[in-house]
C-alpha atoms as a PDB file:
ATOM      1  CA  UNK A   1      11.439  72.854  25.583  1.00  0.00           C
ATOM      2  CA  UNK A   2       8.321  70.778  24.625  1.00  0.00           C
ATOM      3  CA  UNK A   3       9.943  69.554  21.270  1.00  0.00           C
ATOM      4  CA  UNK A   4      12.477  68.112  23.456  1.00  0.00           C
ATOM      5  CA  UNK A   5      10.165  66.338  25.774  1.00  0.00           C
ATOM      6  CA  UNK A   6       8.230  65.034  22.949  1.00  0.00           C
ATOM      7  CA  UNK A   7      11.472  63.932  21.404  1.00  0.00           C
ATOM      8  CA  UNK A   8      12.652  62.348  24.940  1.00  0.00           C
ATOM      9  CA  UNK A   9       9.234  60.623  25.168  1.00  0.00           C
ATOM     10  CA  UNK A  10       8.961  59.395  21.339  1.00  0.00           C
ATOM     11  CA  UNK A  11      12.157  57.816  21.808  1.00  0.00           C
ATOM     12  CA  UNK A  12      12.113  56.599  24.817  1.00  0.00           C
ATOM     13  CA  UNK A  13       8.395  54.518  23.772  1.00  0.00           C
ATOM     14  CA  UNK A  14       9.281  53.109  20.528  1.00  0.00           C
ATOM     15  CA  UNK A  15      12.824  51.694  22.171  1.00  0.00           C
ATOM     16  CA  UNK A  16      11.491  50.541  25.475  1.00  0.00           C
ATOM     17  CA  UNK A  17       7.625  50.568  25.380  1.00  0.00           C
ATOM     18  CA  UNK A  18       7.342  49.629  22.008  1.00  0.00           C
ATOM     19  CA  UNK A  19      10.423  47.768  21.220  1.00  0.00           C
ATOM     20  CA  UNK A  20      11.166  48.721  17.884  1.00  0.00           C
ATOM     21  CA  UNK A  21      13.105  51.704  17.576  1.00  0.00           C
ATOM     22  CA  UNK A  22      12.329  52.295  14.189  1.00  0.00           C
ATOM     23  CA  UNK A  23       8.846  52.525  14.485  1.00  0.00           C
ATOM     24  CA  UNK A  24       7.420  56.059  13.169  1.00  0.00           C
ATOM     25  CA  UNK A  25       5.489  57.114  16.151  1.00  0.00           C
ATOM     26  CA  UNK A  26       3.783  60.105  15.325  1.00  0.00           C
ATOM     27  CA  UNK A  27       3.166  62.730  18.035  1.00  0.00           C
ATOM     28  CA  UNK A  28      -0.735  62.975  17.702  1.00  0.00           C
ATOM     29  CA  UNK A  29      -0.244  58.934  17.041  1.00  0.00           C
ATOM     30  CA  UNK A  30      -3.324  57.121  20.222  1.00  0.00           C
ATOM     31  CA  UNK A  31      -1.515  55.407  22.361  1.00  0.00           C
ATOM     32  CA  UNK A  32      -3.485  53.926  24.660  1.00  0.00           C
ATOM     33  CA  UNK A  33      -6.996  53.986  22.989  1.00  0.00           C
ATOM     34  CA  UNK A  34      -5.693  52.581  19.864  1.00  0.00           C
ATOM     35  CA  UNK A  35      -3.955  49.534  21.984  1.00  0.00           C
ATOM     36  CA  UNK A  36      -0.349  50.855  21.055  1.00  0.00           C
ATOM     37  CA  UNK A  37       0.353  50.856  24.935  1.00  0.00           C
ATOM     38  CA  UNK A  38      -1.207  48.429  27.625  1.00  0.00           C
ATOM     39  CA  UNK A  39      -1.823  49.217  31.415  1.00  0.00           C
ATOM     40  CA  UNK A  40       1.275  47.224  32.343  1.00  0.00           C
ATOM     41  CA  UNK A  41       3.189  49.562  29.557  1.00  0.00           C
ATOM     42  CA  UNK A  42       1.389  52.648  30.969  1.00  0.00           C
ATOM     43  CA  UNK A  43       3.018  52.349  34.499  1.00  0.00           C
ATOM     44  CA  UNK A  44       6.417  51.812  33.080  1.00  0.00           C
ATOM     45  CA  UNK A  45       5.433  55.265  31.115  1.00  0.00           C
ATOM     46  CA  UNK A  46       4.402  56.973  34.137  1.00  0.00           C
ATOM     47  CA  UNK A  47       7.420  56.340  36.200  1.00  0.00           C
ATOM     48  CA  UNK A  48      10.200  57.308  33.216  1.00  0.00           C
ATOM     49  CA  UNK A  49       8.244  60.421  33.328  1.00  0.00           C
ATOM     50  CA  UNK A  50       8.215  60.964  36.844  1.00  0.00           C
ATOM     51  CA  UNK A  51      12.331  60.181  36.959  1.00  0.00           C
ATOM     52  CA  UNK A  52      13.343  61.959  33.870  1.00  0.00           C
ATOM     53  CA  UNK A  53      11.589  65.184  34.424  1.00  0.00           C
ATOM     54  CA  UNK A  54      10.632  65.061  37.517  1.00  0.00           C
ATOM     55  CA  UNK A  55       7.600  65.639  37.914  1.00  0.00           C
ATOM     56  CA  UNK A  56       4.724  63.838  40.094  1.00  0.00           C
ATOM     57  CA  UNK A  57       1.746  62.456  38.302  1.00  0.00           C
ATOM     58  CA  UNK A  58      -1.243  61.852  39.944  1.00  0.00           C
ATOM     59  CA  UNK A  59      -3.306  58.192  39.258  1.00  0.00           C
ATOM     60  CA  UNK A  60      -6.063  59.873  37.611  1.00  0.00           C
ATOM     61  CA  UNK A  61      -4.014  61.665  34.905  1.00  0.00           C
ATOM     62  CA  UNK A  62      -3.372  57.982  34.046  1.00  0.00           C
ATOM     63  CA  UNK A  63      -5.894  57.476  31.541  1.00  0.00           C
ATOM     64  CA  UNK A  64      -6.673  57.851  27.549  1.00  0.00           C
ATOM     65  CA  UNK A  65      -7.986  61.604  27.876  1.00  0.00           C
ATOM     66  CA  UNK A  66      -5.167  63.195  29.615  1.00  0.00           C
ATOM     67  CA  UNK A  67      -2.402  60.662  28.341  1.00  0.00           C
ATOM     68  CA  UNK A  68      -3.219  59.189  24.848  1.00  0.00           C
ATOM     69  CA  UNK A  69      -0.538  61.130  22.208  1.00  0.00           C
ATOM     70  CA  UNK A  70       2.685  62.345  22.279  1.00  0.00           C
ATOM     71  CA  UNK A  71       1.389  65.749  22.682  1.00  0.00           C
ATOM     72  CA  UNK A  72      -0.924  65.200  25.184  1.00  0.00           C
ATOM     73  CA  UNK A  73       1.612  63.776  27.524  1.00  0.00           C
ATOM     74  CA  UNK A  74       4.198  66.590  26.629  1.00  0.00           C
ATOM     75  CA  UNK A  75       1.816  69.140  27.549  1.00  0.00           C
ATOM     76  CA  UNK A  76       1.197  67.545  30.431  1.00  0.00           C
ATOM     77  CA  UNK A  77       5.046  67.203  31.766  1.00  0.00           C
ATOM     78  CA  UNK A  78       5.200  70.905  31.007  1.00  0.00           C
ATOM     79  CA  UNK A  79       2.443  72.031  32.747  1.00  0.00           C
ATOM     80  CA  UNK A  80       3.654  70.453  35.864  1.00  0.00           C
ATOM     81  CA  UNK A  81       7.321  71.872  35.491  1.00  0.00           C
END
């Protein structure tokens, strides 16, 4: 289940977020402390998640330590499934 959520959310930042769907985002790969994604970008993040798996994530999950890979926001969608 979280391979598929990590796929889901790999593809759905380098085609939307990112805009280049061949980019090789890796799952341990900083997002947001490296610059990859910008607090506009971040929102738009936030809410995909909350439609596609339906889950409810709370503003101060929103940030670098909770939300920074791949696998950091997979874990997170699971644990709130």
């Amino acid at each position: 289940m979280t391979e598929d959520i990590r796929e889901g959310l790999r593809g759905f930042l380098t085609k939307e977020i990112l805009k280049d769907a061949s980019y090789p985002l890796e799952d341990d790969e900083a997002l947001i402390s490296s610059g990859l994604i910008d607090s506009f970008s971040l929102v738009d993040v936030a809410l995909w998640v909350e439609n596609t798996y339906g889950v409810k994530l709370q503003d101060n999950q929103l940030n670098a330590g909770t939300f920074d890979t791949v696998n950091e926001l997979a874990d997170l969608i699971q644990s709130q499934k």
